[in-house]
PDB file of N, CA and C in Angstrom:
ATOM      1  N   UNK A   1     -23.099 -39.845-142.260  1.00  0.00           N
ATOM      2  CA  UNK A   1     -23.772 -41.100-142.527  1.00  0.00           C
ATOM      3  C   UNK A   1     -23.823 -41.934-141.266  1.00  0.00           C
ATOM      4  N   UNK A   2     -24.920 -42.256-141.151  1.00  0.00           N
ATOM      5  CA  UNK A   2     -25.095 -43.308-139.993  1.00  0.00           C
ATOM      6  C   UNK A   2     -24.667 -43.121-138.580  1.00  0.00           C
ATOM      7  N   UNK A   3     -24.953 -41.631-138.230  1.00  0.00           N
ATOM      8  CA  UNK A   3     -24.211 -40.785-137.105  1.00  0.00           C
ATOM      9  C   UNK A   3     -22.943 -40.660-136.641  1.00  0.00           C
ATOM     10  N   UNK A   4     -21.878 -41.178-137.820  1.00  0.00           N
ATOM     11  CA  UNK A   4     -20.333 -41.069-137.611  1.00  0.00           C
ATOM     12  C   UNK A   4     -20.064 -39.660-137.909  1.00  0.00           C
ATOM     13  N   UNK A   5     -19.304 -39.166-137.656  1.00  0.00           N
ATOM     14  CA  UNK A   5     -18.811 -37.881-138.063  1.00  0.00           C
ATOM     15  C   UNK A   5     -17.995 -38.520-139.244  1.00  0.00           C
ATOM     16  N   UNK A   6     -18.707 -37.587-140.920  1.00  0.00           N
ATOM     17  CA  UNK A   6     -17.930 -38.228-141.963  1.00  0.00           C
ATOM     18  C   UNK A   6     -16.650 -38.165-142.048  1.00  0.00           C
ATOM     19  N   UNK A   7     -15.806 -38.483-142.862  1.00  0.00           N
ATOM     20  CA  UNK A   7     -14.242 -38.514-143.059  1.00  0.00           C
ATOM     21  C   UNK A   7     -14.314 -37.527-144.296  1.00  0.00           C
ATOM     22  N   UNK A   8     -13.294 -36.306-144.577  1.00  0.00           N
ATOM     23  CA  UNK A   8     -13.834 -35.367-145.643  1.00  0.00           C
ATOM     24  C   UNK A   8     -12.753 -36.298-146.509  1.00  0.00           C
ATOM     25  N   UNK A   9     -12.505 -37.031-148.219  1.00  0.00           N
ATOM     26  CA  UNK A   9     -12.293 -37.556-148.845  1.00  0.00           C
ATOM     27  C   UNK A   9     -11.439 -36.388-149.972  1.00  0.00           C
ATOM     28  N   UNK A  10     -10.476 -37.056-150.309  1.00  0.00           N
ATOM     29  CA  UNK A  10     -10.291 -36.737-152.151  1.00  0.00           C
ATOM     30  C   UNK A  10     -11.101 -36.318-152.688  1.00  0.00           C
ATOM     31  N   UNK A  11     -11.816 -35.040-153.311  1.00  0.00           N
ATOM     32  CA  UNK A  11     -12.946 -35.480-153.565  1.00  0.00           C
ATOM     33  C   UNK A  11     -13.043 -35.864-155.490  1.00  0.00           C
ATOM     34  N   UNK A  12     -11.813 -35.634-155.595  1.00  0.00           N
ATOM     35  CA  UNK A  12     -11.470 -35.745-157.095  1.00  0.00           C
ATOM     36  C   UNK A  12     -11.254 -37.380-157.224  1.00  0.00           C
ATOM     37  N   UNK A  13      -9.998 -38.199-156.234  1.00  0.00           N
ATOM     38  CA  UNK A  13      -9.946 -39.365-156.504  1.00  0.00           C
ATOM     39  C   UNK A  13     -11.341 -40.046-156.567  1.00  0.00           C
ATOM     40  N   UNK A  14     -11.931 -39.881-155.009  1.00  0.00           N
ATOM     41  CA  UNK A  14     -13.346 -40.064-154.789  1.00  0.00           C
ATOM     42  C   UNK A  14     -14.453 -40.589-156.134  1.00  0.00           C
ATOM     43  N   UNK A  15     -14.037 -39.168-156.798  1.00  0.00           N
ATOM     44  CA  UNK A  15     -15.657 -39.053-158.135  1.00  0.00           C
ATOM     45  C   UNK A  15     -13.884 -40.128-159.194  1.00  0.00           C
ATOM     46  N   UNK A  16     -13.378 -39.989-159.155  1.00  0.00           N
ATOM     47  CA  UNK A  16     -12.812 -40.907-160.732  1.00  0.00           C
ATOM     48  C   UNK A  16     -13.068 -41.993-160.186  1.00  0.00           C
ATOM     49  N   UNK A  17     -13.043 -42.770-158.700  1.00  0.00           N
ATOM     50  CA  UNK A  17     -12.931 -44.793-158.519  1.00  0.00           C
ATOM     51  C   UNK A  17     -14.352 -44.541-158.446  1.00  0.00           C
ATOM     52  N   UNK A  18     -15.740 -43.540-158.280  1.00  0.00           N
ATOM     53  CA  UNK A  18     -16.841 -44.042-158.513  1.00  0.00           C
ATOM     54  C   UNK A  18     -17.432 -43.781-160.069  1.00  0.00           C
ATOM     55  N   UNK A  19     -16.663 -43.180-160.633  1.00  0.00           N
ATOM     56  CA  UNK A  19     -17.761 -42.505-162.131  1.00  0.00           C
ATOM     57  C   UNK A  19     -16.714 -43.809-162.728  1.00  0.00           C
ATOM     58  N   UNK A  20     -15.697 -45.159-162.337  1.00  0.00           N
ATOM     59  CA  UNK A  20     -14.546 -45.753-162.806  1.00  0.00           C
ATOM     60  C   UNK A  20     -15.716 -46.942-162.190  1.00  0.00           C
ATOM     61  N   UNK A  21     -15.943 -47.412-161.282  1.00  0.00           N
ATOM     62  CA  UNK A  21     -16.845 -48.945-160.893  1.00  0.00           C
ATOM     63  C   UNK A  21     -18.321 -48.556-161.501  1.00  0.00           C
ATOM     64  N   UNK A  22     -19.285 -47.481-161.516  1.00  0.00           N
ATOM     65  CA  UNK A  22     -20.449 -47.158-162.207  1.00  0.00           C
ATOM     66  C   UNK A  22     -20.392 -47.564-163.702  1.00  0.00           C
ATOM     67  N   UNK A  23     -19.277 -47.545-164.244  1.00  0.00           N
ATOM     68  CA  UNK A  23     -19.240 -47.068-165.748  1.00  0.00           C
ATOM     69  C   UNK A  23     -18.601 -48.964-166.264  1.00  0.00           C
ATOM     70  N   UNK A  24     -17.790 -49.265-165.187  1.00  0.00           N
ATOM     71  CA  UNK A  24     -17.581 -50.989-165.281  1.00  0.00           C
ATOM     72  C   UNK A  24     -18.595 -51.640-164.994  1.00  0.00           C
ATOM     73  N   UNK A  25     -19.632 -51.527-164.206  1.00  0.00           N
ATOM     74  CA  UNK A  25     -20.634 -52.426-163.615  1.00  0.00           C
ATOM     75  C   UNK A  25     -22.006 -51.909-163.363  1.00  0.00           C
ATOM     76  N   UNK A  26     -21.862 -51.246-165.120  1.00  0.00           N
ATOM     77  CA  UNK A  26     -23.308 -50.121-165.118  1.00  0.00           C
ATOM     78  C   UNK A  26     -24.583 -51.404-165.591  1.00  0.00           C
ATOM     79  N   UNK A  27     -23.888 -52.007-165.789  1.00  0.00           N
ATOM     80  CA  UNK A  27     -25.935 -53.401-166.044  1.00  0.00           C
ATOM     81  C   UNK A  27     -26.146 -53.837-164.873  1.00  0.00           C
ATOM     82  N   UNK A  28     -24.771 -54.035-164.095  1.00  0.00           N
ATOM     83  CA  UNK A  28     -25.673 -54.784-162.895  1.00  0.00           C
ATOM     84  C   UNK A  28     -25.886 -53.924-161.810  1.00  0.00           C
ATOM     85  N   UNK A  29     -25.568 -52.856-161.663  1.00  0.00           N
ATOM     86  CA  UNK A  29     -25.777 -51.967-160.826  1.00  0.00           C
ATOM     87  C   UNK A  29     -27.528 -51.515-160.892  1.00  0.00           C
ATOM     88  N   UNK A  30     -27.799 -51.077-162.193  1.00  0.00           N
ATOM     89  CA  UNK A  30     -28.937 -51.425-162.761  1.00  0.00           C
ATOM     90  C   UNK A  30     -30.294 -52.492-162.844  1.00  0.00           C
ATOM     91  N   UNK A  31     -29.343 -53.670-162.850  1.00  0.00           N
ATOM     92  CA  UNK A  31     -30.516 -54.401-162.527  1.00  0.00           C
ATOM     93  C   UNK A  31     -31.209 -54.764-161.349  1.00  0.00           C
ATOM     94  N   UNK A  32     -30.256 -54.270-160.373  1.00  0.00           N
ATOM     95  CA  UNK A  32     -30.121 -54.474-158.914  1.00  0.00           C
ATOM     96  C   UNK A  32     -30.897 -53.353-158.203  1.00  0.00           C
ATOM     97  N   UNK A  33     -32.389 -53.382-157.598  1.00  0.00           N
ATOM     98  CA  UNK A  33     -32.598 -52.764-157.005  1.00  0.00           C
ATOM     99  C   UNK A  33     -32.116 -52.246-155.817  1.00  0.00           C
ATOM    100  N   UNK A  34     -31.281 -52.792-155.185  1.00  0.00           N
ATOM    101  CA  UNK A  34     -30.574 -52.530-153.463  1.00  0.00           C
ATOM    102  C   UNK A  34     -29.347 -51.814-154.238  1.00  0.00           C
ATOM    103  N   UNK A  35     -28.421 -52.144-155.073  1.00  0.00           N
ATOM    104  CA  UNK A  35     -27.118 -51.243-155.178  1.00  0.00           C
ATOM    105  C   UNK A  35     -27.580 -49.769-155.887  1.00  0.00           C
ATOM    106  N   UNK A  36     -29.115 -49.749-156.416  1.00  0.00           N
ATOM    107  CA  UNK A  36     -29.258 -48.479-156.950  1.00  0.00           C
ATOM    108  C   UNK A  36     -29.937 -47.519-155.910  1.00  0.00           C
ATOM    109  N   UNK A  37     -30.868 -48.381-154.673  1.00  0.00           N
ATOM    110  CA  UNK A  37     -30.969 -47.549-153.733  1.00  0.00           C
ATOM    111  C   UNK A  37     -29.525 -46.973-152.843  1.00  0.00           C
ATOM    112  N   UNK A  38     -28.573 -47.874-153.115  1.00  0.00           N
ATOM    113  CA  UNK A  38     -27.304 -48.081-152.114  1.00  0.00           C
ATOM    114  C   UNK A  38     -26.795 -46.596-152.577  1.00  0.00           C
ATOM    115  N   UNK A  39     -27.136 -46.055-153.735  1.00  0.00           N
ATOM    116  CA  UNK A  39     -26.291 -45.451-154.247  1.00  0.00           C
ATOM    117  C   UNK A  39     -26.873 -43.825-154.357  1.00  0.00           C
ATOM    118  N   UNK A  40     -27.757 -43.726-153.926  1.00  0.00           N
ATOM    119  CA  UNK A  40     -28.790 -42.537-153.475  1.00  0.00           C
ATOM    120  C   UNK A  40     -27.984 -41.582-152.811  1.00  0.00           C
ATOM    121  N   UNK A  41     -27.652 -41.638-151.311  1.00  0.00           N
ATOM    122  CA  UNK A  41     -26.708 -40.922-150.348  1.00  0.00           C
ATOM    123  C   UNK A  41     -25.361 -40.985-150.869  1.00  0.00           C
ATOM    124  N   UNK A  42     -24.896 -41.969-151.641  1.00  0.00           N
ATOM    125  CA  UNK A  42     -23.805 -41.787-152.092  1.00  0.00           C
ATOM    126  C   UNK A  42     -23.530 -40.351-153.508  1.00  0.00           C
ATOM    127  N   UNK A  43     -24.668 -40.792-154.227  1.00  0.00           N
ATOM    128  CA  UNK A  43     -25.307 -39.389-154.935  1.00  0.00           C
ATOM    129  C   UNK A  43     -25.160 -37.903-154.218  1.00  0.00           C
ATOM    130  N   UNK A  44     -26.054 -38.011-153.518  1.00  0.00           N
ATOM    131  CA  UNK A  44     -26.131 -36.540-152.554  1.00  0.00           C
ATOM    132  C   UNK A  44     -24.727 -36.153-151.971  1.00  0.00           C
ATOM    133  N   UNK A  45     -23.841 -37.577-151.201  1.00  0.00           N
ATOM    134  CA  UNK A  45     -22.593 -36.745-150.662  1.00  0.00           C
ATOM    135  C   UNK A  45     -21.681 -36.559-151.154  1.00  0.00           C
ATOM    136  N   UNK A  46     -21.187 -37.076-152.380  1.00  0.00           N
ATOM    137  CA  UNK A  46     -20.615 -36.183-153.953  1.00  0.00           C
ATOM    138  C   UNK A  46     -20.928 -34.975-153.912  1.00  0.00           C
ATOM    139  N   UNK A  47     -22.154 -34.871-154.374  1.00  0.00           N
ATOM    140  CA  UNK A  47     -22.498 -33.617-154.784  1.00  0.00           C
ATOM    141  C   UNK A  47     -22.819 -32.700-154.303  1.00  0.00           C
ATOM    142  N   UNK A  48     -22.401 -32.596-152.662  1.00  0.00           N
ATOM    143  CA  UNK A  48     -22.461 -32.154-151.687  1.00  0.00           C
ATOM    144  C   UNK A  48     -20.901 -31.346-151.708  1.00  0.00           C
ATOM    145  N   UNK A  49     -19.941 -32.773-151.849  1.00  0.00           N
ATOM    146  CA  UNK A  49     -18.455 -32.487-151.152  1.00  0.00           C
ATOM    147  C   UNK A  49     -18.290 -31.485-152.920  1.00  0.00           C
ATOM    148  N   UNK A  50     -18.763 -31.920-153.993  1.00  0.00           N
ATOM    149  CA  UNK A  50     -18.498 -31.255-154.959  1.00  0.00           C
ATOM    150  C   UNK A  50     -18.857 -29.749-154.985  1.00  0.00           C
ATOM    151  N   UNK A  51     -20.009 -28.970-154.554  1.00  0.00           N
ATOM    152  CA  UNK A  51     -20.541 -28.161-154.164  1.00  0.00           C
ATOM    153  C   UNK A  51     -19.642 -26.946-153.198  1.00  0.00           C
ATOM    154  N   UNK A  52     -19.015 -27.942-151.921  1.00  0.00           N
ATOM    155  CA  UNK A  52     -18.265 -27.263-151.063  1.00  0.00           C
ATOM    156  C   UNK A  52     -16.746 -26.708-151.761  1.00  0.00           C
ATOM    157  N   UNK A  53     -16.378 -27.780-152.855  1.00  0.00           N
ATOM    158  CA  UNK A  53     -15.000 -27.406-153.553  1.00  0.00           C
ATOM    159  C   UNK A  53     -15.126 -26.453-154.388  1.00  0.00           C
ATOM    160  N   UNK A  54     -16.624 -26.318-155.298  1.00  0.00           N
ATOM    161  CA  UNK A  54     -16.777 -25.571-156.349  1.00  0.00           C
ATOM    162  C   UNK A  54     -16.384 -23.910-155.753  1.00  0.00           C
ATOM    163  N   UNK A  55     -17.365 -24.364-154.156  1.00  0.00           N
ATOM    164  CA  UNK A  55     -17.565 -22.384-153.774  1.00  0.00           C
ATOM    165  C   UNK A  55     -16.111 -22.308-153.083  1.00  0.00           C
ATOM    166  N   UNK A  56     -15.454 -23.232-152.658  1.00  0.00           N
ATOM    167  CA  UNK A  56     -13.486 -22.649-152.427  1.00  0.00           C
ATOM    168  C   UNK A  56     -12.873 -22.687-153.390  1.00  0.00           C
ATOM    169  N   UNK A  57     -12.724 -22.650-154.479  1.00  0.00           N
ATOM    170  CA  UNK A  57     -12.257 -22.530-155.390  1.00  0.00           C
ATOM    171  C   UNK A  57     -13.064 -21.431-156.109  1.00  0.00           C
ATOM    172  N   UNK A  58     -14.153 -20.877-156.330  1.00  0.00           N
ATOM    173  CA  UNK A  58     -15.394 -19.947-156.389  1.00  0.00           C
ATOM    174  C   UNK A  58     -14.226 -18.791-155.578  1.00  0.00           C
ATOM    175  N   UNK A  59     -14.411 -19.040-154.146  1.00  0.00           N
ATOM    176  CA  UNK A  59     -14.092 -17.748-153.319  1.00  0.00           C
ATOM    177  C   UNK A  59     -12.739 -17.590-153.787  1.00  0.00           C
ATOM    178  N   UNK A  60     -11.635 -18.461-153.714  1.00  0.00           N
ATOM    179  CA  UNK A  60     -10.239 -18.043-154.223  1.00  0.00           C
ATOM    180  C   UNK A  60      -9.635 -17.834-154.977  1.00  0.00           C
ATOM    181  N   UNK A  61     -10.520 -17.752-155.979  1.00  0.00           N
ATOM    182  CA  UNK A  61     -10.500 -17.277-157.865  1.00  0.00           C
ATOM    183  C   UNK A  61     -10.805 -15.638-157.451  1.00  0.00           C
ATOM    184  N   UNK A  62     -12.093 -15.185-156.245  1.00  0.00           N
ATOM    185  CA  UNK A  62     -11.885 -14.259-156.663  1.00  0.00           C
ATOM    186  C   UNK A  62     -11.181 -13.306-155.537  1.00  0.00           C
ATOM    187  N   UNK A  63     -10.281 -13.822-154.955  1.00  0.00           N
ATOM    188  CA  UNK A  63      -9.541 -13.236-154.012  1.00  0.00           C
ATOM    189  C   UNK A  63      -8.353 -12.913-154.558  1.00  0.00           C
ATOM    190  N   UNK A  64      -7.680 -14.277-155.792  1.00  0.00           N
ATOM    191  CA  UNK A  64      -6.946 -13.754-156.534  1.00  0.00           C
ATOM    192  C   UNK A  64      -7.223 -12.641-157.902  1.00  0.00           C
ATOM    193  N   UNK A  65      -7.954 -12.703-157.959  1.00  0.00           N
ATOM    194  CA  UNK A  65      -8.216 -11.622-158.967  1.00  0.00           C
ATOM    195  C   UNK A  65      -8.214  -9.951-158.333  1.00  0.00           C
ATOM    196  N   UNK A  66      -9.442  -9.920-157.498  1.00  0.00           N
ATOM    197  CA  UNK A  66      -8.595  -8.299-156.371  1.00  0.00           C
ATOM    198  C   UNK A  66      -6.957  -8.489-156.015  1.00  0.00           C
ATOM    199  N   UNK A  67      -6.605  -9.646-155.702  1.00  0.00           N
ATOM    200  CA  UNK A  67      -5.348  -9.043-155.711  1.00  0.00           C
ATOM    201  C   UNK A  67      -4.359  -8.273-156.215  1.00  0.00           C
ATOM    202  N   UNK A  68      -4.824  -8.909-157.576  1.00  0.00           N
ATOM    203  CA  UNK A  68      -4.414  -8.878-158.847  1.00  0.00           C
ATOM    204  C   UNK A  68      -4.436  -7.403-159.590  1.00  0.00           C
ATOM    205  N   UNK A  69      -6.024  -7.162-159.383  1.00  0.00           N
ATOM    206  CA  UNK A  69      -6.193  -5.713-159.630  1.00  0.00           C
ATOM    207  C   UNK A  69      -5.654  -4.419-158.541  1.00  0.00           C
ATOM    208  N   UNK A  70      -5.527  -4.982-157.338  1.00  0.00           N
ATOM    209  CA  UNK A  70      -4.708  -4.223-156.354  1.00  0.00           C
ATOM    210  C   UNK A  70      -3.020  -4.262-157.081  1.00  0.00           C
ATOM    211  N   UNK A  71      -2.902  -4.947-157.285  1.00  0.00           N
ATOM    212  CA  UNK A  71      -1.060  -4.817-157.921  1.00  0.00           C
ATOM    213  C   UNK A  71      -1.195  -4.392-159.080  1.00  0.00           C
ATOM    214  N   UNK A  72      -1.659  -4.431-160.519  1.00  0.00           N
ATOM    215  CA  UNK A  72      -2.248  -3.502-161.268  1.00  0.00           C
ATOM    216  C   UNK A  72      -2.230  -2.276-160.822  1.00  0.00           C
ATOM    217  N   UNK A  73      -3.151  -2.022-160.137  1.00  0.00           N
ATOM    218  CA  UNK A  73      -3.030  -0.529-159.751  1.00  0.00           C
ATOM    219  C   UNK A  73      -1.938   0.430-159.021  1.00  0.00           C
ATOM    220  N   UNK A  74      -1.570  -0.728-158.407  1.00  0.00           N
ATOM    221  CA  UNK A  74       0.453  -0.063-157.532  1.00  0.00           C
ATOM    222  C   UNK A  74       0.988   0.385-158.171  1.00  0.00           C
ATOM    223  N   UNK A  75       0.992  -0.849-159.345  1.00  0.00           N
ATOM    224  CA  UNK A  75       1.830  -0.608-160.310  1.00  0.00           C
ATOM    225  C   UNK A  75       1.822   0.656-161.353  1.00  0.00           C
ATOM    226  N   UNK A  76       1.014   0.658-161.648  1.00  0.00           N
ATOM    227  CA  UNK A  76       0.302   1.873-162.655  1.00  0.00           C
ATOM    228  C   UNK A  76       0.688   2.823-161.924  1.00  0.00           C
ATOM    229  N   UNK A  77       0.469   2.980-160.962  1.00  0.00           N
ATOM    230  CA  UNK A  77       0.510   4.454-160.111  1.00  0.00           C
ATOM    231  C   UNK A  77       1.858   4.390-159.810  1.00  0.00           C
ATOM    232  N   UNK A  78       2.661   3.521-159.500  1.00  0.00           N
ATOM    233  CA  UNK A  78       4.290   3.975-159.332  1.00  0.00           C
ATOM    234  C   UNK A  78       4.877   4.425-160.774  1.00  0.00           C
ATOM    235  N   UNK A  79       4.394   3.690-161.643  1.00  0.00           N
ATOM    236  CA  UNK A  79       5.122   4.153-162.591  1.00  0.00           C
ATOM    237  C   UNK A  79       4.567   5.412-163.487  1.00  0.00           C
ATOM    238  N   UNK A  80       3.123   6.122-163.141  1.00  0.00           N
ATOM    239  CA  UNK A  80       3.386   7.164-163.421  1.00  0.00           C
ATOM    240  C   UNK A  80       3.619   8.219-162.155  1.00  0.00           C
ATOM    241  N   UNK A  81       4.000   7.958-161.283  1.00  0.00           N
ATOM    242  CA  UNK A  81       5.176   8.844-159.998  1.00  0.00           C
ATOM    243  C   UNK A  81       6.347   9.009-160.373  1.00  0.00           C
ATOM    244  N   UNK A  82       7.132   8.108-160.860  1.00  0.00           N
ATOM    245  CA  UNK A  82       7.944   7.973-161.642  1.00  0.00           C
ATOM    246  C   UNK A  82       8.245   9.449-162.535  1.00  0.00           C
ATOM    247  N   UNK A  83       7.247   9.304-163.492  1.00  0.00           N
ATOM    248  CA  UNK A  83       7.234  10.296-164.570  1.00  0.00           C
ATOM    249  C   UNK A  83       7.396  11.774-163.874  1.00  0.00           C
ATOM    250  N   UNK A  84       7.916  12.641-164.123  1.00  0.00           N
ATOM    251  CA  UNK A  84       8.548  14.235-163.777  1.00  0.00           C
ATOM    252  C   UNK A  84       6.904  14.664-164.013  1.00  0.00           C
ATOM    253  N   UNK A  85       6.933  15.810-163.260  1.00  0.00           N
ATOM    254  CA  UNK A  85       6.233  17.231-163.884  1.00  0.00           C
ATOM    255  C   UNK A  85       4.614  16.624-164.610  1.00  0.00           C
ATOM    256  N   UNK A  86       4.125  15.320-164.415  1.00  0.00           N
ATOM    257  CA  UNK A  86       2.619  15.020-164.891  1.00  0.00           C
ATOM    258  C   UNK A  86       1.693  15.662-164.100  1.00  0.00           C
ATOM    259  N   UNK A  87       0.447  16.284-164.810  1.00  0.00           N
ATOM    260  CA  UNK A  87       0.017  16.502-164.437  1.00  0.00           C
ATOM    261  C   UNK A  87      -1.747  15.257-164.529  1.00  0.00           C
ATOM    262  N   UNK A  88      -2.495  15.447-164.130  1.00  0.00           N
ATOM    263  CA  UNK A  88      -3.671  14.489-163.994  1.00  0.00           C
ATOM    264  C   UNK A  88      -4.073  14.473-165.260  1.00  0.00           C
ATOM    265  N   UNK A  89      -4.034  15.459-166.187  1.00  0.00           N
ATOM    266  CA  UNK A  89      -4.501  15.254-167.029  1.00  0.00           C
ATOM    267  C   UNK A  89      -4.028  15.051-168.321  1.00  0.00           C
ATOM    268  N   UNK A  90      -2.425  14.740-167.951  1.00  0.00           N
ATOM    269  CA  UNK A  90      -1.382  14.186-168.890  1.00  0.00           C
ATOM    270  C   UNK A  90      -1.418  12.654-168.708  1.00  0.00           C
ATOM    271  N   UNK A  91      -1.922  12.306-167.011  1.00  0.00           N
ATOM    272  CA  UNK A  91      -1.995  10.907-166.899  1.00  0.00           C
ATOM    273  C   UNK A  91      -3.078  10.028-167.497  1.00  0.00           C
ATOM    274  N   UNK A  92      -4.292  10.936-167.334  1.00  0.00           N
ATOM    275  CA  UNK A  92      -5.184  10.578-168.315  1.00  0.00           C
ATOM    276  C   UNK A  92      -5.180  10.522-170.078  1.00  0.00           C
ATOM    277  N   UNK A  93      -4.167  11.055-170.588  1.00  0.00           N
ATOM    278  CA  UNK A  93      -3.765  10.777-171.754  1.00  0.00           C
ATOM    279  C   UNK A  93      -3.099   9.818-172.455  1.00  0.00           C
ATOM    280  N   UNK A  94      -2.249   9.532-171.607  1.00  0.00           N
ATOM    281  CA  UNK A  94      -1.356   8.638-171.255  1.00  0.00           C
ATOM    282  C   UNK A  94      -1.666   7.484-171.331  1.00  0.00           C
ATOM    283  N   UNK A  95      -3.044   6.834-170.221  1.00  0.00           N
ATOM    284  CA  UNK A  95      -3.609   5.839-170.130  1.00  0.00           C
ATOM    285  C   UNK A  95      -4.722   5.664-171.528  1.00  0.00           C
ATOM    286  N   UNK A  96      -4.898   7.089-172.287  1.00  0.00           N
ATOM    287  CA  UNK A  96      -5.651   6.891-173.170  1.00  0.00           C
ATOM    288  C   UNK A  96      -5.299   6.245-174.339  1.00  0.00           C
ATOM    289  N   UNK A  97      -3.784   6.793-174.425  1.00  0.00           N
ATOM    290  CA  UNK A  97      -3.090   6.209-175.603  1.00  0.00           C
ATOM    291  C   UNK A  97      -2.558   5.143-175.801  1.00  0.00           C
ATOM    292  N   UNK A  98      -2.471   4.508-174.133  1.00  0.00           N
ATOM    293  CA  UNK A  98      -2.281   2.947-174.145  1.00  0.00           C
ATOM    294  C   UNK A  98      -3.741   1.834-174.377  1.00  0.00           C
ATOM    295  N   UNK A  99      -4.270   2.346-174.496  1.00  0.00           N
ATOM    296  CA  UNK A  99      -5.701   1.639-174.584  1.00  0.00           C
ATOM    297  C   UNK A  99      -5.763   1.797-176.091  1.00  0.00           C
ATOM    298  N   UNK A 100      -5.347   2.423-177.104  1.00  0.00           N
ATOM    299  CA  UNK A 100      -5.363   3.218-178.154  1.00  0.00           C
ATOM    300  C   UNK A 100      -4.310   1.948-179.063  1.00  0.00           C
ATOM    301  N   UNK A 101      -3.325   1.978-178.740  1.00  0.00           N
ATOM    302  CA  UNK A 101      -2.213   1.140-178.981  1.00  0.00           C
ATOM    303  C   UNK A 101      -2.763  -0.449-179.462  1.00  0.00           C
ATOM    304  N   UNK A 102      -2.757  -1.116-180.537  1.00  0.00           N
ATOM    305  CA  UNK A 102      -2.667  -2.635-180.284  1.00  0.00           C
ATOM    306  C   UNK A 102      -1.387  -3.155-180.866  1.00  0.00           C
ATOM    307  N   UNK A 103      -1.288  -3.842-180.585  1.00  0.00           N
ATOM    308  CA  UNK A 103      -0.048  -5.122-180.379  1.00  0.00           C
ATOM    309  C   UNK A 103      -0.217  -6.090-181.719  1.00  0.00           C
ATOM    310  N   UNK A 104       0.663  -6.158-183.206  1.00  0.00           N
ATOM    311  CA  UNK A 104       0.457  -6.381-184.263  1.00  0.00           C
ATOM    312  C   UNK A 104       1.403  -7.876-183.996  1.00  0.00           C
ATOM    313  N   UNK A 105       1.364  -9.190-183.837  1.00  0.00           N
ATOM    314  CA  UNK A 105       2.171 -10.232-184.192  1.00  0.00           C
ATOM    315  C   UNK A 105       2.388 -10.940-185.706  1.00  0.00           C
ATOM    316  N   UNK A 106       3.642 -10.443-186.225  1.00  0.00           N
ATOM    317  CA  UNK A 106       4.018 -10.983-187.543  1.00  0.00           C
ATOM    318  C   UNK A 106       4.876 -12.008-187.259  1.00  0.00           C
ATOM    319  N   UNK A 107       4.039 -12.572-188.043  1.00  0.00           N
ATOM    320  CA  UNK A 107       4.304 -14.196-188.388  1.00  0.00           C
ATOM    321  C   UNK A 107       5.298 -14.147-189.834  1.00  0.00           C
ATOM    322  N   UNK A 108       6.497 -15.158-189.437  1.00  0.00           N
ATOM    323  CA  UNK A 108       7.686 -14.926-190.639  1.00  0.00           C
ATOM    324  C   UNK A 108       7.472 -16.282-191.492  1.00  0.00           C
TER     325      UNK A 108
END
């Protein structure tokens, strides 16, 4: 804005003290042509800084999730190494019958 290099903000506090003064001083903000132009760029750089949080939080949702499925899979595979004398197609049974299996919760 106004050739400063911006200041990157809260961007959570940020949107609650403006969606918090909009929502207190929504008639006169309104009736006021200059605070509703005022409020144009203020529009855009919300939803700008909102945009930039959505896709880091976007990218690190799914960085944790490969992780996730990388340890899943360690796991799985150590523990049938574990097992003596399997052969591939005992492991594939194995995994069949756990997929096979559901999980009954009784309620007392």
């Amino acid at each position: 804005m106004f050739g400063h290099r911006r200041r990157e903000w809260n961007i959570v506090l940020t949107s609650r003290i403006i969606f918090f003064l909009l929502k207190t001083h929504h008639h006169q903000i309104v009736a006021n042509r200059v605070m509703r132009t005022a409020l144009i760029p203020l529009r855009r750089n919300l939803r700008e800084g909102l945009r930039r949080q959505k896709d880091t939080i976007g990218y690190n949702l799914a960085a944790l999730r490969f992780i996730q499925r990388q340890t899943d899979a360690k796991r799985t595979a150590e523990f049938y190494e574990q097992e003596e004398d399997l052969t591939e197609e005992k492991v594939r049974e194995k995994i069949a019958e756990g997929k096979k299996r559901k999980r009954v919760s009784i309620k007392a």
